[in-house]
Protein backbone atom coordinates (compact mmCIF):
# COMPACT_ATOMS: atom_id res chain seq x y z
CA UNK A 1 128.23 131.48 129.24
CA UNK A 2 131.15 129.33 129.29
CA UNK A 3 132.74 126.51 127.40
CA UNK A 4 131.61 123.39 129.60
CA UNK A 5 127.98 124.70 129.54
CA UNK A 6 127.86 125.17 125.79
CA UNK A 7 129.60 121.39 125.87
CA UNK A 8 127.19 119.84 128.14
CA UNK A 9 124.15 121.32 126.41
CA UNK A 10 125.34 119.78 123.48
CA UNK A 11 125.91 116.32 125.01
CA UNK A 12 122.94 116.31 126.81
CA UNK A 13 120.98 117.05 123.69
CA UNK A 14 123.10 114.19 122.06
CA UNK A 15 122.28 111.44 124.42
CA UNK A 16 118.64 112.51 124.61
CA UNK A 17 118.41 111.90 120.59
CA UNK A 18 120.52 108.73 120.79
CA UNK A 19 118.13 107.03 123.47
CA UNK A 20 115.04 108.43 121.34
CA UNK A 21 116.62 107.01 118.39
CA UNK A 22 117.28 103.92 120.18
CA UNK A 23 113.99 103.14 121.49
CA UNK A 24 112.23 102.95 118.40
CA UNK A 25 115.37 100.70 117.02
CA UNK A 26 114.19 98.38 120.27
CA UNK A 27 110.44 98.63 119.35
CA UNK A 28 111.34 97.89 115.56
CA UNK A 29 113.45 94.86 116.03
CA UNK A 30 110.90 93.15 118.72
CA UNK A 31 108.14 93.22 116.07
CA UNK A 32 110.37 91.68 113.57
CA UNK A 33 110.98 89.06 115.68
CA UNK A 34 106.86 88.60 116.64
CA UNK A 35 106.92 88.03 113.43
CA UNK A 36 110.11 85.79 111.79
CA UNK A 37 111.19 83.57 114.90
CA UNK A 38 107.72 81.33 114.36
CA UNK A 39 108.18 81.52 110.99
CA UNK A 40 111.35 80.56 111.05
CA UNK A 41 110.75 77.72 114.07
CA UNK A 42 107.85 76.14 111.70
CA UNK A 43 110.45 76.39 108.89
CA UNK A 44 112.72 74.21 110.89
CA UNK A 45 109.94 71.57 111.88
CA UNK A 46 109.10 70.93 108.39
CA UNK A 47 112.61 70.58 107.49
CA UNK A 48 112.65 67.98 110.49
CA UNK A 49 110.21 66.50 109.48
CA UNK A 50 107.71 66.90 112.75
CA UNK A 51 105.22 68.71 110.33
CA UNK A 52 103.37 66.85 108.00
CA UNK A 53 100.68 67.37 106.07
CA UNK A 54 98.17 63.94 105.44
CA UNK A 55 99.51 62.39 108.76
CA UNK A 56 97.34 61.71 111.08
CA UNK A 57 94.11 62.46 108.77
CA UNK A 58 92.01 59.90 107.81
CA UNK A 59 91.54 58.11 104.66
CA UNK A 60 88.88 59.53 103.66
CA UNK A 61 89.83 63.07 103.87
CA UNK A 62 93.32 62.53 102.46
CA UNK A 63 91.29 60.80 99.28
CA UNK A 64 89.82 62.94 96.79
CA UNK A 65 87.57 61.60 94.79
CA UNK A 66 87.64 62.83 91.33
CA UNK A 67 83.72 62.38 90.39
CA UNK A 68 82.48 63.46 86.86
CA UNK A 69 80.22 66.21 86.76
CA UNK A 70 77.36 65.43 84.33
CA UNK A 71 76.79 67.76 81.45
């Protein structure tokens, strides 16, 4: 056997590692972002100030009443 096919064994088995490797870096990193870019986007709403909580409720269900329970 000779040098280059001892070489390109070893590269080929290199790159097929790498792309394994770099698939489940891919898969990894587009979950994380399923996750943290709407977090992060309703993050920045509420610091805009777009999100609020009692607006657009009505009075009555942004009222508690504070009744006393008898006994």
């Amino acid at each position: 056997m000779t040098d280059s096919n001892v070489i390109s064994r070893r590269a080929r088995a290199r790159a097929a590692k790498s792309s394994r490797n770099g698939s489940v870096v891919l898969v990894v990193a587009l979950m994380m972002a399923l996750v943290f870019v709407p977090v992060l986007a309703l993050h920045a709403a509420a610091l805009a100030g777009a999100v609020t909580g009692d607006e657009g409720r009505p009075d009555e269900v942004a009222t508690v009443s504070h009744k006393k329970v008898p006994g």
